[in-house]
C-alpha atoms as a PDB file:
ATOM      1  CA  UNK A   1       9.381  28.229 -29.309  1.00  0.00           C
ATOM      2  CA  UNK A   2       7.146  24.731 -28.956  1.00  0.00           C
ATOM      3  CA  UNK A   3       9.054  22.065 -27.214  1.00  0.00           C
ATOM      4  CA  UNK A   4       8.780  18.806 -29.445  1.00  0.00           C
ATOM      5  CA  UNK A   5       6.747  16.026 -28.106  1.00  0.00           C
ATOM      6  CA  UNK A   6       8.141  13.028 -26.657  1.00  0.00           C
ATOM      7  CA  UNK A   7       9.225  10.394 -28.648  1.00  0.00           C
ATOM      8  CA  UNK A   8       7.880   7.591 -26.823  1.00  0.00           C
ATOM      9  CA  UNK A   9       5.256   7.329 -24.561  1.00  0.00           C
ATOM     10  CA  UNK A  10       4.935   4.749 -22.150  1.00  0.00           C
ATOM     11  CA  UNK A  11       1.340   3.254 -21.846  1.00  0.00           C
ATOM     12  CA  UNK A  12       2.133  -0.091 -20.853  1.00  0.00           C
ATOM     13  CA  UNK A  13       0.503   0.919 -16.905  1.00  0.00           C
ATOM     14  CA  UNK A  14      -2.880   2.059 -18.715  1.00  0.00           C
ATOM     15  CA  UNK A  15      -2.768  -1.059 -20.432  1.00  0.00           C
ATOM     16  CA  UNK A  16      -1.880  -3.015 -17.770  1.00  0.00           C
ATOM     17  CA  UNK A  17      -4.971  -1.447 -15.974  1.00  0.00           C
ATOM     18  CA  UNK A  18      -7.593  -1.900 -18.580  1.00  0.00           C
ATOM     19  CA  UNK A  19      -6.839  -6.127 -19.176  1.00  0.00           C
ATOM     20  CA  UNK A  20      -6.883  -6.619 -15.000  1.00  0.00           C
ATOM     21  CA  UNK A  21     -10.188  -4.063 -15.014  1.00  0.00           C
ATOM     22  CA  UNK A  22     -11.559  -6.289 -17.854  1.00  0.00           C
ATOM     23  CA  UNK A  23     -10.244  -9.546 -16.483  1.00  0.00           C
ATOM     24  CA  UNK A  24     -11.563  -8.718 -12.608  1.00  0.00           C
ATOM     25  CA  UNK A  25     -14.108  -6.302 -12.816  1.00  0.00           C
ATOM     26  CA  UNK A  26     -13.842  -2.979 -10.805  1.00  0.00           C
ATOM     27  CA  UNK A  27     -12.562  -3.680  -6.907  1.00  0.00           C
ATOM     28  CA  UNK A  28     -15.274  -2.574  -4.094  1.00  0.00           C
ATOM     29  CA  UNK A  29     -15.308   1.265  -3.223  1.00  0.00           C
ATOM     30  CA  UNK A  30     -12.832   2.036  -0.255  1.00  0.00           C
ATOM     31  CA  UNK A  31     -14.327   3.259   2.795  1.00  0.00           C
ATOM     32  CA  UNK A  32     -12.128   5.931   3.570  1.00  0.00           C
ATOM     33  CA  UNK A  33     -10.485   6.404   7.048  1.00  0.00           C
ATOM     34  CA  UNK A  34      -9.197   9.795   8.934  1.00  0.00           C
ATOM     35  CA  UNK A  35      -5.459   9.587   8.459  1.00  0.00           C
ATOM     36  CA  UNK A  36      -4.807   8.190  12.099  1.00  0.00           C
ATOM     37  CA  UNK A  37      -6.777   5.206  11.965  1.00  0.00           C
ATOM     38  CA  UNK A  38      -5.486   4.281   8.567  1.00  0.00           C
ATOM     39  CA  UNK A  39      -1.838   5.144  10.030  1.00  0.00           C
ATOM     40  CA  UNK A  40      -2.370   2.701  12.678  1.00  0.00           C
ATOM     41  CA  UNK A  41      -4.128   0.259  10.176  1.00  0.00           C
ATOM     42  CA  UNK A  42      -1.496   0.474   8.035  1.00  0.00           C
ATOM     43  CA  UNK A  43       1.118  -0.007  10.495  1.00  0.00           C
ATOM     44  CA  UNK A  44      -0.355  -3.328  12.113  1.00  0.00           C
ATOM     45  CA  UNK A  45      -1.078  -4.895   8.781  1.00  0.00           C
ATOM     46  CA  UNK A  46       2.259  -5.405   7.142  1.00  0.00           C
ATOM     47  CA  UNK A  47       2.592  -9.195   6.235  1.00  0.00           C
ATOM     48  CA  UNK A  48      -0.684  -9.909   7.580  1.00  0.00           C
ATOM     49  CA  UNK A  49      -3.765 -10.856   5.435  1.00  0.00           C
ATOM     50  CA  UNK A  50      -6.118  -8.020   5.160  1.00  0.00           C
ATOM     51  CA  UNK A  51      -8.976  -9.828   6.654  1.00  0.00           C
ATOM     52  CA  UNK A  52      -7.453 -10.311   9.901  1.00  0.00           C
ATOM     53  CA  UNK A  53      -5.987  -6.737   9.956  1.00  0.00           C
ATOM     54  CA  UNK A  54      -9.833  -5.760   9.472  1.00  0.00           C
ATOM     55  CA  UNK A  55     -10.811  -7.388  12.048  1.00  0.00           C
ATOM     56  CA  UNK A  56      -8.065  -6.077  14.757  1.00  0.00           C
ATOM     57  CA  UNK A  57      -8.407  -2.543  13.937  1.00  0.00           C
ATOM     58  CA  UNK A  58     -11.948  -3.232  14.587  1.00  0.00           C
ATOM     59  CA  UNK A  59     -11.159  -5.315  17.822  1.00  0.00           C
ATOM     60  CA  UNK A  60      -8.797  -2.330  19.141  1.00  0.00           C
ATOM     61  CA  UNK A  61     -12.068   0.233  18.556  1.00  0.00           C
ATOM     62  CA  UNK A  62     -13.961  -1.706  20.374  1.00  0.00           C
ATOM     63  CA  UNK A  63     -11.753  -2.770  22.805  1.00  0.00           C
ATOM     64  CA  UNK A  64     -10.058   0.839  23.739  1.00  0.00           C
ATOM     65  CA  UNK A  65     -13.211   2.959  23.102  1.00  0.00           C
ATOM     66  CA  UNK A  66     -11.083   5.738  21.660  1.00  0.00           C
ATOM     67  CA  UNK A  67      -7.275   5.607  19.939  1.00  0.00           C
ATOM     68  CA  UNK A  68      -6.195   7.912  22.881  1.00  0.00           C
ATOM     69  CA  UNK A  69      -7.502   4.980  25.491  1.00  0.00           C
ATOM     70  CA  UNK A  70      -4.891   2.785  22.977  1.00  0.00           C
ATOM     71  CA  UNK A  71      -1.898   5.003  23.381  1.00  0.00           C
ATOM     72  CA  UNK A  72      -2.293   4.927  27.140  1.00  0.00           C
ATOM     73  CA  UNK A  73      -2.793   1.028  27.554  1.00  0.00           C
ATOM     74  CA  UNK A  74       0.142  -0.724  28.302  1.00  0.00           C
ATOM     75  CA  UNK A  75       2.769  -2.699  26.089  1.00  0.00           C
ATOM     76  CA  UNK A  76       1.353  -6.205  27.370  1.00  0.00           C
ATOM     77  CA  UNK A  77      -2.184  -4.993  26.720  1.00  0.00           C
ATOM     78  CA  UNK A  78      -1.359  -3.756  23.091  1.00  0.00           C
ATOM     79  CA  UNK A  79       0.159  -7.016  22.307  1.00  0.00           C
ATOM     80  CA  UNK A  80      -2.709  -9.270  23.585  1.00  0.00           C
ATOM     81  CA  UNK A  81      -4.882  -6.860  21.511  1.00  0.00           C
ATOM     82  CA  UNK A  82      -3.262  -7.293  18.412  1.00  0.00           C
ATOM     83  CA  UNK A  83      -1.620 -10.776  18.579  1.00  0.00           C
ATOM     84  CA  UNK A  84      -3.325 -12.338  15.781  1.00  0.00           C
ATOM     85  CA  UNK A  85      -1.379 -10.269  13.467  1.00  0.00           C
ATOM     86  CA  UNK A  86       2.284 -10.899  12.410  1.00  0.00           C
ATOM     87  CA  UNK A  87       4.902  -9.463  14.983  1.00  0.00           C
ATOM     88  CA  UNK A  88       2.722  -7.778  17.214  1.00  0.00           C
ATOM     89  CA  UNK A  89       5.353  -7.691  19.694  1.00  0.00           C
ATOM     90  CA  UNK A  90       7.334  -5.299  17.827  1.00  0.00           C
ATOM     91  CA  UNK A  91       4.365  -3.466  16.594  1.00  0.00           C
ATOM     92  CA  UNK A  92       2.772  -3.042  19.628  1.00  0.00           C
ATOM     93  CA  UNK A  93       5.667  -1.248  21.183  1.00  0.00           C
ATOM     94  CA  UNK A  94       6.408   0.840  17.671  1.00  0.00           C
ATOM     95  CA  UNK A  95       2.519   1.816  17.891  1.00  0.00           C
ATOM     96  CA  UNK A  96       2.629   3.093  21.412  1.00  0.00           C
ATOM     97  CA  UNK A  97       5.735   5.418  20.745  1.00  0.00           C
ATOM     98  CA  UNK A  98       4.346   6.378  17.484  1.00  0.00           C
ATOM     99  CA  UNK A  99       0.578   6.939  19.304  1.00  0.00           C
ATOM    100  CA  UNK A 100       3.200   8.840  22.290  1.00  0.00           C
ATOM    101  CA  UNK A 101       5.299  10.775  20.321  1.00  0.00           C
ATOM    102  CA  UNK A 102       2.210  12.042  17.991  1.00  0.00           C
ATOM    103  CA  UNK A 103       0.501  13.280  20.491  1.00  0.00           C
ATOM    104  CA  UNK A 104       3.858  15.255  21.889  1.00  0.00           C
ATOM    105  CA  UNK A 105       4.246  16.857  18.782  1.00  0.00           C
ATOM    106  CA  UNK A 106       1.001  18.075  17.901  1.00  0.00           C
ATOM    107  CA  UNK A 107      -0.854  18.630  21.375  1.00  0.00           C
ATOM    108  CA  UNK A 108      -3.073  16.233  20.533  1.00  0.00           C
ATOM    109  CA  UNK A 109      -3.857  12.569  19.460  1.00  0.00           C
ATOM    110  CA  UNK A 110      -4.894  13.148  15.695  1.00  0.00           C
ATOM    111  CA  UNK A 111      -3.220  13.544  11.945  1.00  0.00           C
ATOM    112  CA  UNK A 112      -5.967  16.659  10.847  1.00  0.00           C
ATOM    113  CA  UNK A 113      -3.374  18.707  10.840  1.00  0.00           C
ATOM    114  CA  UNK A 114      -1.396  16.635   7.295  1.00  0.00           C
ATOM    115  CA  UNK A 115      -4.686  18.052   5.124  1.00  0.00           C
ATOM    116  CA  UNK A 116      -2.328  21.598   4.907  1.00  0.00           C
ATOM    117  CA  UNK A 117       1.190  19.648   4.332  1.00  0.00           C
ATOM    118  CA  UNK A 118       2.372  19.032   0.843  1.00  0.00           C
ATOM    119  CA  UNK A 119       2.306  14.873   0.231  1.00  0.00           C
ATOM    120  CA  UNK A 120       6.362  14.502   0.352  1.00  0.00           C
ATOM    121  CA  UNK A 121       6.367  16.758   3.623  1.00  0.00           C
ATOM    122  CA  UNK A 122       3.586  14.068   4.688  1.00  0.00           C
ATOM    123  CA  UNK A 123       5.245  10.930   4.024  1.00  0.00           C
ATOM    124  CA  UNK A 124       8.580  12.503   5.057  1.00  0.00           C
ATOM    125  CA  UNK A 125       7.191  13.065   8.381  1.00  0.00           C
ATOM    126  CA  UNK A 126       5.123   9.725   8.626  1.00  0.00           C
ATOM    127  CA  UNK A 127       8.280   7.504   8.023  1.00  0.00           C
ATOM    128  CA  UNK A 128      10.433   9.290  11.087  1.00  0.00           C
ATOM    129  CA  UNK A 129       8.571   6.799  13.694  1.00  0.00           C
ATOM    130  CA  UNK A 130      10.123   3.498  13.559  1.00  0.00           C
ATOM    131  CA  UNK A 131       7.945   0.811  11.925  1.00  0.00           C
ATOM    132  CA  UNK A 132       6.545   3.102   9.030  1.00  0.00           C
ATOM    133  CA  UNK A 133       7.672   2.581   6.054  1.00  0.00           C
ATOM    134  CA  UNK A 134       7.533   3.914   2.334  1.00  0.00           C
ATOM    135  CA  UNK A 135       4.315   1.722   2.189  1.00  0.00           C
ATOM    136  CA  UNK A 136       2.568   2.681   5.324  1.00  0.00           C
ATOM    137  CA  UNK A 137       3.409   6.636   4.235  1.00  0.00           C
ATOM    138  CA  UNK A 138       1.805   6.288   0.875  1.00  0.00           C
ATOM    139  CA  UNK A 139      -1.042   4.264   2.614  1.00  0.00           C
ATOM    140  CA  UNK A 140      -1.745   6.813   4.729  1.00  0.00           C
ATOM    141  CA  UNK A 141      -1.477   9.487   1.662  1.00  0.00           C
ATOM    142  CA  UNK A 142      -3.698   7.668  -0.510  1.00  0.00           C
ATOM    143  CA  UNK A 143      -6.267   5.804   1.346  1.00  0.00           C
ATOM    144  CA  UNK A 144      -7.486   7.813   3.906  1.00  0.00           C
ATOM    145  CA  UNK A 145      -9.212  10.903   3.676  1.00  0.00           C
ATOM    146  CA  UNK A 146      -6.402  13.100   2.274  1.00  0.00           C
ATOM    147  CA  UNK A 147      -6.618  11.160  -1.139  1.00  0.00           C
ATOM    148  CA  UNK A 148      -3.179  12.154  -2.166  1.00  0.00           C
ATOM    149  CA  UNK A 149      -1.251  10.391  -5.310  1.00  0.00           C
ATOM    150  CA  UNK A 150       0.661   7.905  -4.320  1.00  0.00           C
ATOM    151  CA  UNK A 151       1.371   4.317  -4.933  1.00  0.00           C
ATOM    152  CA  UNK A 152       1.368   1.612  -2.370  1.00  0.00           C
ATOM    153  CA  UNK A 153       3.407  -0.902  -2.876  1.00  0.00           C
ATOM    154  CA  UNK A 154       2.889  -4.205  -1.103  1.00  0.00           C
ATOM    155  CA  UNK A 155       4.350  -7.434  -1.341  1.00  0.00           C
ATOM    156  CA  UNK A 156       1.923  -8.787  -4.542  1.00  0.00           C
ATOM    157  CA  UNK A 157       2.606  -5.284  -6.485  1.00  0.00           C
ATOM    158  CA  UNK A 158       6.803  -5.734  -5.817  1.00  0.00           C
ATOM    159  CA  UNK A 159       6.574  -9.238  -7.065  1.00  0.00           C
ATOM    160  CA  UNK A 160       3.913  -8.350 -10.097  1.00  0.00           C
ATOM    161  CA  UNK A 161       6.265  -5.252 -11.106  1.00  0.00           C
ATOM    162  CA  UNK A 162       9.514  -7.059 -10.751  1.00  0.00           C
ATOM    163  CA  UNK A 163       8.151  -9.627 -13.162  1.00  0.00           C
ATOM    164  CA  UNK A 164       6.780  -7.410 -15.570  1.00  0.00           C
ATOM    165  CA  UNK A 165      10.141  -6.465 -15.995  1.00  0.00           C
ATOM    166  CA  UNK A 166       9.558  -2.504 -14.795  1.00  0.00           C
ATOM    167  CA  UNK A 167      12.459  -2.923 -11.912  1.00  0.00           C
ATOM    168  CA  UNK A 168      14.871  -5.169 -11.296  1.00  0.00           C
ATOM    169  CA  UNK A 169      14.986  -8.313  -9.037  1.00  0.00           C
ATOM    170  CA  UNK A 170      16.566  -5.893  -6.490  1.00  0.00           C
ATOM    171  CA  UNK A 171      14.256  -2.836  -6.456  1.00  0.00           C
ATOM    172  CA  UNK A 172      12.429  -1.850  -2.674  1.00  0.00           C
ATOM    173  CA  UNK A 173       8.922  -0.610  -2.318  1.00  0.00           C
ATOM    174  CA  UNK A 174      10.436   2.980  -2.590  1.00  0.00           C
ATOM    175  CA  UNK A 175      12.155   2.763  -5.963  1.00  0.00           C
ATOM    176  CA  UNK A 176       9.002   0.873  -7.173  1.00  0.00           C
ATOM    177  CA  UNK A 177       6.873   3.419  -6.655  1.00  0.00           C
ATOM    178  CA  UNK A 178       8.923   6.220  -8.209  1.00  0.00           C
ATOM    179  CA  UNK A 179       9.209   3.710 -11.461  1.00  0.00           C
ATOM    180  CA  UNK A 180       5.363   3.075 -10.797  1.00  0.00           C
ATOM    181  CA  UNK A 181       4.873   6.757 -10.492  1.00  0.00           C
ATOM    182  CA  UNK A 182       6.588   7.551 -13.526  1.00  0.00           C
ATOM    183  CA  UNK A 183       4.628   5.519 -15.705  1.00  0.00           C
ATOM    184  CA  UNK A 184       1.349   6.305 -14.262  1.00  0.00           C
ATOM    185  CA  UNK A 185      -0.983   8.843 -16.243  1.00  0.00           C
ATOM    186  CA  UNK A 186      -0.537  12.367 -14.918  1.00  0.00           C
ATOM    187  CA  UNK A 187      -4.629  12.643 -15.764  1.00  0.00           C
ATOM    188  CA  UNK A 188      -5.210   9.340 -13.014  1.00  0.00           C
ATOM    189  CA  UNK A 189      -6.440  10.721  -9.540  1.00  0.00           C
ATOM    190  CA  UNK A 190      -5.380   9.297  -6.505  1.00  0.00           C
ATOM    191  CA  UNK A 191      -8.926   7.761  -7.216  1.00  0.00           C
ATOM    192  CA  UNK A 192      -7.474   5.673  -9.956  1.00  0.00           C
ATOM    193  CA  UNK A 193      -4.281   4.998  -8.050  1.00  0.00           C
ATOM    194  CA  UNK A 194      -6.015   2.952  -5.724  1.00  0.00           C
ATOM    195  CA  UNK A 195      -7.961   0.891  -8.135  1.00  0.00           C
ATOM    196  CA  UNK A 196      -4.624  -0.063  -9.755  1.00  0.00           C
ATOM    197  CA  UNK A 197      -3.050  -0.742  -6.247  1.00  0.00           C
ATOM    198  CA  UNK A 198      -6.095  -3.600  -5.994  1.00  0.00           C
ATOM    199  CA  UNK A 199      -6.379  -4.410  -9.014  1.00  0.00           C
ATOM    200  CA  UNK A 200      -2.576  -5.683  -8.925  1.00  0.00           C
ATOM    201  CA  UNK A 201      -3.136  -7.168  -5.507  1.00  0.00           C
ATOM    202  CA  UNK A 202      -5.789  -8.999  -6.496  1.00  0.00           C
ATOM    203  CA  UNK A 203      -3.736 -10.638  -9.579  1.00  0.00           C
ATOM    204  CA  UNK A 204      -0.823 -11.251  -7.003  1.00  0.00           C
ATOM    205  CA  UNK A 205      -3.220 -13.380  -4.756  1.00  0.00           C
ATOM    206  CA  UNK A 206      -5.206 -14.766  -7.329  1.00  0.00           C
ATOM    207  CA  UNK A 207      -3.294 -16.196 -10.602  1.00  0.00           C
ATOM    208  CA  UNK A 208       0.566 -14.301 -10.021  1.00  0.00           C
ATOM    209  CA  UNK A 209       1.513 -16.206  -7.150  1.00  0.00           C
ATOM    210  CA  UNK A 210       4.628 -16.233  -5.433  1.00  0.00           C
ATOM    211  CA  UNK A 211       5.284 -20.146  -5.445  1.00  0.00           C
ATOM    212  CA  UNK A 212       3.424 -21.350  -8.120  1.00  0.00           C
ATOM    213  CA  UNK A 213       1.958 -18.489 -10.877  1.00  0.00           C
ATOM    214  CA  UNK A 214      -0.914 -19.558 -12.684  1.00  0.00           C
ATOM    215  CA  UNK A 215       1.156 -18.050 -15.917  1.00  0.00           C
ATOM    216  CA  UNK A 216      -0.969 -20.094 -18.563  1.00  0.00           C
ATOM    217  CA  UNK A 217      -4.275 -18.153 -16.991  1.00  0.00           C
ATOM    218  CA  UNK A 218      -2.636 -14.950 -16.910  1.00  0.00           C
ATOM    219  CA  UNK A 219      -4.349 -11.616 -19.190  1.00  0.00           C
ATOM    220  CA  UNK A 220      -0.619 -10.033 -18.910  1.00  0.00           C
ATOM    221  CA  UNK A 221       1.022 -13.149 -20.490  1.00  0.00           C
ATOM    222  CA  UNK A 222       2.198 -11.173 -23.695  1.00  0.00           C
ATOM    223  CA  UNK A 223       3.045  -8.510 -21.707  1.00  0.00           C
ATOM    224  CA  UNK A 224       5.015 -10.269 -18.940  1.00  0.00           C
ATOM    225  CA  UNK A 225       8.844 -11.506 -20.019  1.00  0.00           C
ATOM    226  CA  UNK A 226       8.995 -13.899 -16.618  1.00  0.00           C
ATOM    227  CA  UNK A 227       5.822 -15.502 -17.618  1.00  0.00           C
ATOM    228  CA  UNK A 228       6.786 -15.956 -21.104  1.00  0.00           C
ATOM    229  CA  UNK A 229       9.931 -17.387 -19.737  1.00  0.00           C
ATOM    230  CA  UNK A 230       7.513 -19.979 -17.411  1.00  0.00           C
ATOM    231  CA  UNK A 231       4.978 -20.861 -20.353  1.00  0.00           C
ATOM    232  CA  UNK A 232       8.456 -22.221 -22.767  1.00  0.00           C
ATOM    233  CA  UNK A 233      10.343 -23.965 -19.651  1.00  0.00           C
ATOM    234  CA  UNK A 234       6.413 -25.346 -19.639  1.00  0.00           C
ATOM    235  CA  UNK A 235       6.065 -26.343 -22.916  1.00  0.00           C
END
């Protein structure tokens, strides 16, 4: 017996996709990490712009010579390292015991070993060290080189999704990506993932601001009840 199709699919994500890809033009090509130095990328960037968090995880190679030279340096040291970024005292002590407790578990100082793990047994593991979040785990999962499916979720793509009107005012990272997820194509790769993860950042820092959205400018306008909302209280 043939199951009966659907009776509504929802392609508003694929659309959503295409206008910003139009609108934009196709984000640079991500140089992919190993899974530790995106884990430790990840964890030092949260709330801080991406060009300075570039520029500290290049400081601490170059700097510590190796990430094992890193786990062994002391609090102080950490923090002076990475003090540019936002918090770094708590992140420099949550990125030694992460760095610590890694290598305790696995004999050594390295992630390799995720490649054989399912992705939820990844992320579920990833998110035990204090300081990693849903965001950092599906970071890890989908930027580096384990290209898993996943959906990061960062401040821009929270604010872009609550206003589209996909979750409420209320929804977390976590049940943003499992909306996210939902919609997505079960044909896009974690390739494709990505792109849409910039693509929305991009339109978060560029024209969907969080103080003062450039609504008028928008290629989501008709799609978007909060900026429809903006453009009559406008008019």
């Amino acid at each position: 017996m043939m199951l009966a199709a659907p009776l509504f699919t929802d392609t508003r994500l694929e659309e959503i996709h295409r206008r910003l890809l139009a609108y934009y033009g196709r984000p640079p090509e991500r140089d992919l990490w190993d899974p530790l130095k995106q884990f430790i990328y990840s964890m030092l960037s949260s709330r801080t712009k991406t060009e300075i968090s570039l520029e500290v995880i290049g400081h601490l190679e170059e700097r510590f010579g190796s990430w094992e030279n890193l786990r062994d340096a002391s609090i102080p040291e950490i923090e002076d390292a990475i003090r540019v970024v936002t918090f770094p005292e708590p992140k420099a002590i949550n990125l030694k015991t992460a760095l610590e407790e890694i290598t305790r578990r696995c004999g050594s100082l390295s992630l390799e070993f995720l490649k054989g793990y399912r992705t939820d047994k990844i992320r579920s593991w990833l998110e035990r060290f204090d300081g990693v979040g849903v965001k950092t785990s599906a970071a890890v999962v989908n930027f580096s080189t384990l290209r898993r499916r996943a959906m990061c979720v960062d401040s821009h793509h929270l604010r872009v999704t609550q206003r589209l009107g996909f979750v409420g005012r209320s929804a977390d990272a976590r049940e943003t990506e499992r909306r996210l997820m939902e919609m997505a194509p079960v044909k896009w790769a974690p390739e494709m993932l990505d792109e849409h993860h910039s693509l929305i950042k991009i339109h978060g820092q560029q024209i969907c601001a969080k103080n003062h959205p450039r609504c008028g400018a928008c290629p989501l306008l008709d799609l978007c009840p909060a900026g429809a909302g903006e453009e009559r209280a406008s008019g």
